[in-house]
N, C-alpha and C. Protein backbone atom coordinates (compact mmCIF):
# COMPACT_ATOMS: atom_id res chain seq x y z
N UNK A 1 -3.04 -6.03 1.25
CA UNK A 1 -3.57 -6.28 2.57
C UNK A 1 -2.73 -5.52 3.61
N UNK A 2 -3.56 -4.75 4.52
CA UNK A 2 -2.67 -4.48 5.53
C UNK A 2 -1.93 -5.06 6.42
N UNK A 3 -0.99 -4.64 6.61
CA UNK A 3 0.37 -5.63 7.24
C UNK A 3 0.25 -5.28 9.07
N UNK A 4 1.30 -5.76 10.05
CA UNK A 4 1.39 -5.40 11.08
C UNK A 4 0.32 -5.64 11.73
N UNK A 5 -0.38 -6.50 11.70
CA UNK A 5 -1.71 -6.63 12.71
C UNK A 5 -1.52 -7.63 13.85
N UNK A 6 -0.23 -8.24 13.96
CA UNK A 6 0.00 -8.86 15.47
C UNK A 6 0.31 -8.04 16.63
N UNK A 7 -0.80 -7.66 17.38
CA UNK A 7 -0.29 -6.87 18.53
C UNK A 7 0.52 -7.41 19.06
N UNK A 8 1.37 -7.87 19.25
CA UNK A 8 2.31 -8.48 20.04
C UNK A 8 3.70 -7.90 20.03
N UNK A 9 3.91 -7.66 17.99
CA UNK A 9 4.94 -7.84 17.54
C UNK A 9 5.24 -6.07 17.16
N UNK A 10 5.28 -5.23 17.91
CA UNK A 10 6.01 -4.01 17.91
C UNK A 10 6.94 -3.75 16.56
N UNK A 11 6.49 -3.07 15.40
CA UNK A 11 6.72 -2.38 14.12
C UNK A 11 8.09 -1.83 13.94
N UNK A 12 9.63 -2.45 14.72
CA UNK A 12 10.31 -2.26 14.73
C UNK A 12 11.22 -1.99 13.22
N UNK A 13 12.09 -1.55 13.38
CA UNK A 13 12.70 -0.80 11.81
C UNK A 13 13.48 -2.55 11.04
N UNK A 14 13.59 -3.58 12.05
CA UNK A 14 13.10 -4.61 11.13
C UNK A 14 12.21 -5.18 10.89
N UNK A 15 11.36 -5.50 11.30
CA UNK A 15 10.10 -5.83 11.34
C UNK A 15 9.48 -4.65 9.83
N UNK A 16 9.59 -3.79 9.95
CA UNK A 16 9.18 -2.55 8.95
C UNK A 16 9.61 -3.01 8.03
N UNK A 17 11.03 -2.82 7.59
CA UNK A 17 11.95 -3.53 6.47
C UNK A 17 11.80 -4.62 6.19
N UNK A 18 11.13 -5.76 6.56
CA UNK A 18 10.46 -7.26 6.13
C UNK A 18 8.94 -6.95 5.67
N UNK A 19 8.37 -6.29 5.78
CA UNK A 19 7.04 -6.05 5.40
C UNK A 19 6.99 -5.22 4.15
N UNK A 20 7.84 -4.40 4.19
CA UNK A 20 7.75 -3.09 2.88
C UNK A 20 9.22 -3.58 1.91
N UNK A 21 9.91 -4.13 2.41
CA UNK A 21 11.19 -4.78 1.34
C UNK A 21 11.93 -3.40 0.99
N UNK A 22 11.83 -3.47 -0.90
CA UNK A 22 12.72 -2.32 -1.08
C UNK A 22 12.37 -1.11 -0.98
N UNK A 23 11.35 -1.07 -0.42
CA UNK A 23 10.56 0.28 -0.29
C UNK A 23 10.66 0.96 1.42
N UNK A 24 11.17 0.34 2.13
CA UNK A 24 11.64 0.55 3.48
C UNK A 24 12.28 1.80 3.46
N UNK A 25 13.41 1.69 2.53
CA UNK A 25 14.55 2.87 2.31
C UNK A 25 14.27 4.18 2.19
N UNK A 26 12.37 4.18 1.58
CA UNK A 26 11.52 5.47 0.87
C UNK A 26 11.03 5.66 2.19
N UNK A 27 10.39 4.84 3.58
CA UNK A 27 9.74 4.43 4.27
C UNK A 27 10.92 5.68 5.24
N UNK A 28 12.09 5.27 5.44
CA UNK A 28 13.09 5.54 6.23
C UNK A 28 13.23 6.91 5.81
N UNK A 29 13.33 7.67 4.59
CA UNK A 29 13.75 8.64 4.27
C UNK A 29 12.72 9.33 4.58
N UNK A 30 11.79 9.02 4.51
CA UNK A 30 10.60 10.20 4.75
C UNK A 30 10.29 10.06 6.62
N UNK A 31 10.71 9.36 7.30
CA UNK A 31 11.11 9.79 8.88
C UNK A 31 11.68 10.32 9.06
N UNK A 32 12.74 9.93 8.50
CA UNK A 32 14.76 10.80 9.11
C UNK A 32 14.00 12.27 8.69
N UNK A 33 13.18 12.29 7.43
CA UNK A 33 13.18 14.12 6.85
C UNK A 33 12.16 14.72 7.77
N UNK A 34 10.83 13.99 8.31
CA UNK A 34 10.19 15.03 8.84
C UNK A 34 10.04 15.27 10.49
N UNK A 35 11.13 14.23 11.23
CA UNK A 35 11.66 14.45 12.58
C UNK A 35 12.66 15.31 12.54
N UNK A 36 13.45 15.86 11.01
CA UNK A 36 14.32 16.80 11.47
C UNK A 36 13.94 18.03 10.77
N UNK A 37 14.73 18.86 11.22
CA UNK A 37 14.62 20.42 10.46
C UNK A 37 14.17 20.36 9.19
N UNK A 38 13.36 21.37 8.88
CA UNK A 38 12.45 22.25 9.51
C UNK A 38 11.08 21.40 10.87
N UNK A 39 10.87 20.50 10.11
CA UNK A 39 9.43 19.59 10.22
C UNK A 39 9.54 19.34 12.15
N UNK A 40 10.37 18.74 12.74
CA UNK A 40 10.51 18.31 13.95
C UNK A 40 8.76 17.54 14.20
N UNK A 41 8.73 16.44 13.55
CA UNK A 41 7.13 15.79 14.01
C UNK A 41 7.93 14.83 14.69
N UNK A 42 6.86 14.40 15.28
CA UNK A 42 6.67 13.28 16.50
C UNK A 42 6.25 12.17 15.40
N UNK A 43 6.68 10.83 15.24
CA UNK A 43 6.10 9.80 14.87
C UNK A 43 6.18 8.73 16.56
N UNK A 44 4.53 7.98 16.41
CA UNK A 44 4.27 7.18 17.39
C UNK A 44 3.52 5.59 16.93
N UNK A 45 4.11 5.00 16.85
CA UNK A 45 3.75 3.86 16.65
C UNK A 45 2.45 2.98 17.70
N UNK A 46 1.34 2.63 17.00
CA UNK A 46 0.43 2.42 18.00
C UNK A 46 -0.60 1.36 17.92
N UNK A 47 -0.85 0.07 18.59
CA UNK A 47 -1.66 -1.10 18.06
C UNK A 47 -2.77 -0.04 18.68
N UNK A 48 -3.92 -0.24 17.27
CA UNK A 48 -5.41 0.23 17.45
C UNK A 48 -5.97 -0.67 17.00
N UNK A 49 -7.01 -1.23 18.43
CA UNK A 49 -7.95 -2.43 18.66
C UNK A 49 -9.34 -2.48 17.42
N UNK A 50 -9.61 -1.70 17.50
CA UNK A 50 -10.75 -1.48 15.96
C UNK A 50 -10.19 -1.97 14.70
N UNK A 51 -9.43 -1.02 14.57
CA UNK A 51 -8.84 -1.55 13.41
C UNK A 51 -7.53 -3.18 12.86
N UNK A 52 -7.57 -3.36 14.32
CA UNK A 52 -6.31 -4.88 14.71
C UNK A 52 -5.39 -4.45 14.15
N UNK A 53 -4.92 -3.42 13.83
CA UNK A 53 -3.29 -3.25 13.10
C UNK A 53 -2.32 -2.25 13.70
N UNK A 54 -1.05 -1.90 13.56
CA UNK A 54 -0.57 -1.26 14.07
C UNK A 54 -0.75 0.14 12.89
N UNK A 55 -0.94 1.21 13.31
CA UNK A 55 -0.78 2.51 13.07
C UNK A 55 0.43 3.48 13.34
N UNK A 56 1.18 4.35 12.49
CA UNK A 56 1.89 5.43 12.43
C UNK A 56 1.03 6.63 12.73
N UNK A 57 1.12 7.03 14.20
CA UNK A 57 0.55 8.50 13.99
C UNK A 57 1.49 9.33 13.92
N UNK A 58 1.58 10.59 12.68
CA UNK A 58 2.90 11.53 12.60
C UNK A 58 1.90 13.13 13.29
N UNK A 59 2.00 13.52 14.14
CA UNK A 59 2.33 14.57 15.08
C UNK A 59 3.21 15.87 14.95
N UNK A 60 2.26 16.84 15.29
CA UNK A 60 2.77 18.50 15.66
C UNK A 60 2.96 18.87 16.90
N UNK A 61 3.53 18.60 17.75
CA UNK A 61 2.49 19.55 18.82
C UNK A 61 1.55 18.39 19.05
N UNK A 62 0.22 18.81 19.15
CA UNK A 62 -1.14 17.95 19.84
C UNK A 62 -1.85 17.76 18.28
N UNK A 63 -1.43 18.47 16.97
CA UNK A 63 -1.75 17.91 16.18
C UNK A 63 -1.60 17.35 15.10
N UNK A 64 -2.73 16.43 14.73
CA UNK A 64 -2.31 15.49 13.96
C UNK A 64 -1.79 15.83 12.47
N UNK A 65 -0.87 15.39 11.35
CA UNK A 65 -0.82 16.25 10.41
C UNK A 65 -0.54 14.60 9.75
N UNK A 66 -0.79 13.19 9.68
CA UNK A 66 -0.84 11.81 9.01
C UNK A 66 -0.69 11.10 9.47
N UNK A 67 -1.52 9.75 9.11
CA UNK A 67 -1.04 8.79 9.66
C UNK A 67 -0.92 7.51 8.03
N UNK A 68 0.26 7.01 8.78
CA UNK A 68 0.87 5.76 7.88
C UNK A 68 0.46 4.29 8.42
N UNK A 69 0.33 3.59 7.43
CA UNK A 69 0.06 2.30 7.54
C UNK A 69 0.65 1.78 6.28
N UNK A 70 1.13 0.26 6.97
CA UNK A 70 1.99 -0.47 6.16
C UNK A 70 1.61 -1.97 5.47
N UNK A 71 1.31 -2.00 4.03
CA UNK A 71 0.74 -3.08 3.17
C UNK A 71 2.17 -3.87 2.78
N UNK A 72 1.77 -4.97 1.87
CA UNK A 72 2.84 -5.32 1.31
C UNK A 72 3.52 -4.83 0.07
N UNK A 73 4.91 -4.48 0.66
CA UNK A 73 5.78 -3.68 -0.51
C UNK A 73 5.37 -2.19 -0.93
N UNK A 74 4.37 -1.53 0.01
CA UNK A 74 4.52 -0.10 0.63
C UNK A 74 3.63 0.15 1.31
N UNK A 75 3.78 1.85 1.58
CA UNK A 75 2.44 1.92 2.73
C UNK A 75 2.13 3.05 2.41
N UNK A 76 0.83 3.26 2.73
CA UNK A 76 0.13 4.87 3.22
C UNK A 76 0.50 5.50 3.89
N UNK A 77 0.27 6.75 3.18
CA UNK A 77 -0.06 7.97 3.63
C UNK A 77 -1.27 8.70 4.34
N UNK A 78 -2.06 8.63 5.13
CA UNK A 78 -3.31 9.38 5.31
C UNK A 78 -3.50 11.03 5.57
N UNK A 79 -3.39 11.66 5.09
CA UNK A 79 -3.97 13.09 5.72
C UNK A 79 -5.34 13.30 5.62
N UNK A 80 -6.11 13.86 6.66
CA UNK A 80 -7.16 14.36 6.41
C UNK A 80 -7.35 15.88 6.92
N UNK A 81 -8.12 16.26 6.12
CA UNK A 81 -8.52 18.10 5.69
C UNK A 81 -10.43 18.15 6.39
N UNK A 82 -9.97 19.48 6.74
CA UNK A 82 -11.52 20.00 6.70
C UNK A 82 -11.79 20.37 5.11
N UNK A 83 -13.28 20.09 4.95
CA UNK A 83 -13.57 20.18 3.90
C UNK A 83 -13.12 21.55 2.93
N UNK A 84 -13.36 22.36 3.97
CA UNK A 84 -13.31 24.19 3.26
C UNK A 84 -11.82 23.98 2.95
N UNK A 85 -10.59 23.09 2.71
CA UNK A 85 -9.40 22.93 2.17
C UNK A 85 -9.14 22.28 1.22
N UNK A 86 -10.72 21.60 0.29
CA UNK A 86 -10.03 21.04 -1.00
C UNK A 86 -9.67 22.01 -2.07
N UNK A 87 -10.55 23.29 -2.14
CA UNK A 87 -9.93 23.93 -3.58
C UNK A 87 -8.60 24.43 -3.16
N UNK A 88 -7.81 24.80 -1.67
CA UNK A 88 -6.57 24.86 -1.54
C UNK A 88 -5.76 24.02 -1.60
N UNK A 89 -6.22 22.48 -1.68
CA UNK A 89 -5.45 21.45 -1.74
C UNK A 89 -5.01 21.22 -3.24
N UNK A 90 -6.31 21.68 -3.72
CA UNK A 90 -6.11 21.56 -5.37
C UNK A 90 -5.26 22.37 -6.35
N UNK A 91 -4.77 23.50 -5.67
CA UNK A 91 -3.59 24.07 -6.20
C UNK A 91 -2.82 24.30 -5.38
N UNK A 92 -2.03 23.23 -4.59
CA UNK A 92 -0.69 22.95 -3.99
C UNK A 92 -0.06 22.21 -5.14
N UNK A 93 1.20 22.47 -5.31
CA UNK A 93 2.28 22.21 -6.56
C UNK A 93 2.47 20.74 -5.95
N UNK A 94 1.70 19.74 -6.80
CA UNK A 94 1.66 18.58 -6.36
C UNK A 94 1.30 17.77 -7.92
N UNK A 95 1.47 16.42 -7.75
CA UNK A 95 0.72 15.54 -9.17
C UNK A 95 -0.35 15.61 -9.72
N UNK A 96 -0.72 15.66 -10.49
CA UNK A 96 -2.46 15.55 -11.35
C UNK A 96 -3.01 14.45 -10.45
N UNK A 97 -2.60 13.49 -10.35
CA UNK A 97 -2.92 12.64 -9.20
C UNK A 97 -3.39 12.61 -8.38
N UNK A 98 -2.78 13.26 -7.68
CA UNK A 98 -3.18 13.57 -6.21
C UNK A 98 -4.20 14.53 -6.25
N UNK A 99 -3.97 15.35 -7.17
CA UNK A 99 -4.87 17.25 -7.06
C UNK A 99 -6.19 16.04 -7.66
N UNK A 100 -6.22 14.64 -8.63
CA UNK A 100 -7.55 14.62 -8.76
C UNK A 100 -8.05 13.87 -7.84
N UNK A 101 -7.20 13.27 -7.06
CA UNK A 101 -7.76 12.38 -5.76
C UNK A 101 -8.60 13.20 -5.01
N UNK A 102 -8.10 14.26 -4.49
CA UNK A 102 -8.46 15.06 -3.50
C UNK A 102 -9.88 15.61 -4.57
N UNK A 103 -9.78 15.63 -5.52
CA UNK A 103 -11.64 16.07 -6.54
C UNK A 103 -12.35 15.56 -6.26
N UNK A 104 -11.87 14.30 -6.40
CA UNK A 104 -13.13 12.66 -6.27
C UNK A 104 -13.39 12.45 -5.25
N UNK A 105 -12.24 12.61 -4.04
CA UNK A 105 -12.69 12.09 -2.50
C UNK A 105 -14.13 12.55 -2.30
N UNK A 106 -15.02 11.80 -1.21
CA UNK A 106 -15.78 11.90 -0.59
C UNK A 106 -15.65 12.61 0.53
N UNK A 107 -16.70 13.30 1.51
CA UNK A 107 -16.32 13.73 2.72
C UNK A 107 -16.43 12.42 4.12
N UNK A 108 -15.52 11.81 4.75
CA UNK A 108 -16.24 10.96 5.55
C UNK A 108 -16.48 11.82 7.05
N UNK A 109 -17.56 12.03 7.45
CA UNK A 109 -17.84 12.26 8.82
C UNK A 109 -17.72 13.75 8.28
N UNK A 110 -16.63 14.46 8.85
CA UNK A 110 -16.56 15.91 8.66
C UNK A 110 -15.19 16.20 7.94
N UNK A 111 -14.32 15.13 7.40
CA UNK A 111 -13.23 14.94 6.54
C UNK A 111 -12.86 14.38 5.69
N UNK A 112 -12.27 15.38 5.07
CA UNK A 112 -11.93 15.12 3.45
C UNK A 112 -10.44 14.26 3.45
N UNK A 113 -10.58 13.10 3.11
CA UNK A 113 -9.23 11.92 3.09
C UNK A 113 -8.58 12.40 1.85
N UNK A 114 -7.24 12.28 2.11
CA UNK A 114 -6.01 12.03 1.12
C UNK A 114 -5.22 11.07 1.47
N UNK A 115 -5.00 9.85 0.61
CA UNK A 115 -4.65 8.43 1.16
C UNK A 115 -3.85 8.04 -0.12
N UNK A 116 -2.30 8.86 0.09
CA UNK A 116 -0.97 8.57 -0.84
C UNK A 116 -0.71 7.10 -0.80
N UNK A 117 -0.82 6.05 -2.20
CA UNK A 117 0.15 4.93 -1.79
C UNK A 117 1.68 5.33 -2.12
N UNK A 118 2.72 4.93 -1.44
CA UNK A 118 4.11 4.98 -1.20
C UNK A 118 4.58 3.75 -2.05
N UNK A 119 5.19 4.24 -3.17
CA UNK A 119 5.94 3.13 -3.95
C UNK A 119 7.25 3.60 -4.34
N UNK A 120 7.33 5.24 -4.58
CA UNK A 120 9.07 5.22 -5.38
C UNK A 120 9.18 6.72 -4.54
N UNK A 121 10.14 7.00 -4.62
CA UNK A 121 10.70 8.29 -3.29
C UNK A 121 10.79 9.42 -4.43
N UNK A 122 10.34 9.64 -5.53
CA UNK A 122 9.61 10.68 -5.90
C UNK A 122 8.33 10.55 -5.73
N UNK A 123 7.31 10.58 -4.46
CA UNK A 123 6.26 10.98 -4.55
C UNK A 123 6.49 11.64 -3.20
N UNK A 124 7.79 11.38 -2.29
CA UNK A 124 7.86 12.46 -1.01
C UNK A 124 7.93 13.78 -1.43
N UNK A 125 8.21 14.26 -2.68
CA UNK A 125 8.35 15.45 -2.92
C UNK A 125 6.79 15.82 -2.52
N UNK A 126 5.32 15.65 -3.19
CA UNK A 126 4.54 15.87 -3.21
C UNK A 126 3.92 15.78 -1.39
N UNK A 127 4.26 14.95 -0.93
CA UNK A 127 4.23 14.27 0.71
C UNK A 127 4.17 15.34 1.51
N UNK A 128 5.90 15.92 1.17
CA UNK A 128 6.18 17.43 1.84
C UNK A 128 5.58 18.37 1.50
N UNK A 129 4.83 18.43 0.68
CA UNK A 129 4.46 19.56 0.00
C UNK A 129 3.47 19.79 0.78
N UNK A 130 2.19 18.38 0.87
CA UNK A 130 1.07 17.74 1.73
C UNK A 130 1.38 18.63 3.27
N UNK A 131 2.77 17.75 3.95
CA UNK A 131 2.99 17.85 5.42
C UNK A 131 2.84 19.62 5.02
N UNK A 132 3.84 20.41 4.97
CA UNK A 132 4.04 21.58 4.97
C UNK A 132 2.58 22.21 5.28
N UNK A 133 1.66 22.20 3.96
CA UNK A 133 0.20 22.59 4.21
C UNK A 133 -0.41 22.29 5.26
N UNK A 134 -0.06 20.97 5.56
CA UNK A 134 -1.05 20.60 7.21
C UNK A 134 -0.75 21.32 8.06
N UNK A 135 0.72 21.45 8.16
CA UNK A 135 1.48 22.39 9.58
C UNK A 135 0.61 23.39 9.31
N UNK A 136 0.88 24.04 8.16
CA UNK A 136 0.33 25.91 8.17
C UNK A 136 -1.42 25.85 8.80
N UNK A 137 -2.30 24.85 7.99
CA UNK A 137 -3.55 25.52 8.10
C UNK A 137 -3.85 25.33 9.94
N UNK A 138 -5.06 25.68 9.88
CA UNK A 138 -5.50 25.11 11.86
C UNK A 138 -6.36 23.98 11.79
């Protein structure tokens, strides 16, 4: 179930760390890495009324390159692609996993979802791999 849905209660790095437990640490490492060198993203924390939960939007510039959301004992990843980027998505040096997620996805609206669950801090390898591609394409 998705976590963080009291607007009230601002997604603070304890608040974060009570919701995701030992997985916070994976949670933490993959901020500290893509607010600093090379990556410099913007993460913004944000209650969105549609959805009643709080949202991670991670930021370039003006664009978007994921957003995170936090379940119990880990959280998502979201990227979404224009469609004309799954057979490039599909050979980025990434998991069988993921390369078959991105096969099966559907298109919603005019985008193709990639929706990482976050459980052990070998799957940021693949993450970065993800962010990196978002930066490059337009």
């Amino acid at each position: 179930m998705n976590l963080l849905k009291e607007k009230d209660i601002y997604p603070s790095s304890l608040v974060l760390e009570q919701a995701l437990g030992k997985v916070y640490v994976i949670y933490d490492l993959f901020i500290q890495t893509i607010q600093s060198s090379p990556y410099h993203l913007s993460v913004e924390w944000r209650y969105y009324f549609d959805g009643k939960a709080w949202l991670c939007k991670v930021t370039n510039k003006k664009k978007t390159i994921c957003w995170i959301s936090v379940w119990d004992k880990f959280f998502k990843i979201s990227f979404y692609f224009a469609e004309k980027y799954r057979k490039e998505i599909e050979l980025l040096c990434i998991s069988i996993d993921n390369r078959e997620e991105i096969k099966r996805s559907k298109v919603v609206g005019k985008l193709l979802p990639l929706i990482v669950e976050v459980k052990e801090e070998k799957q940021l390898k693949d993450i970065l791999t993800i962010v990196d591609f978002k930066i490059k394409i337009k």
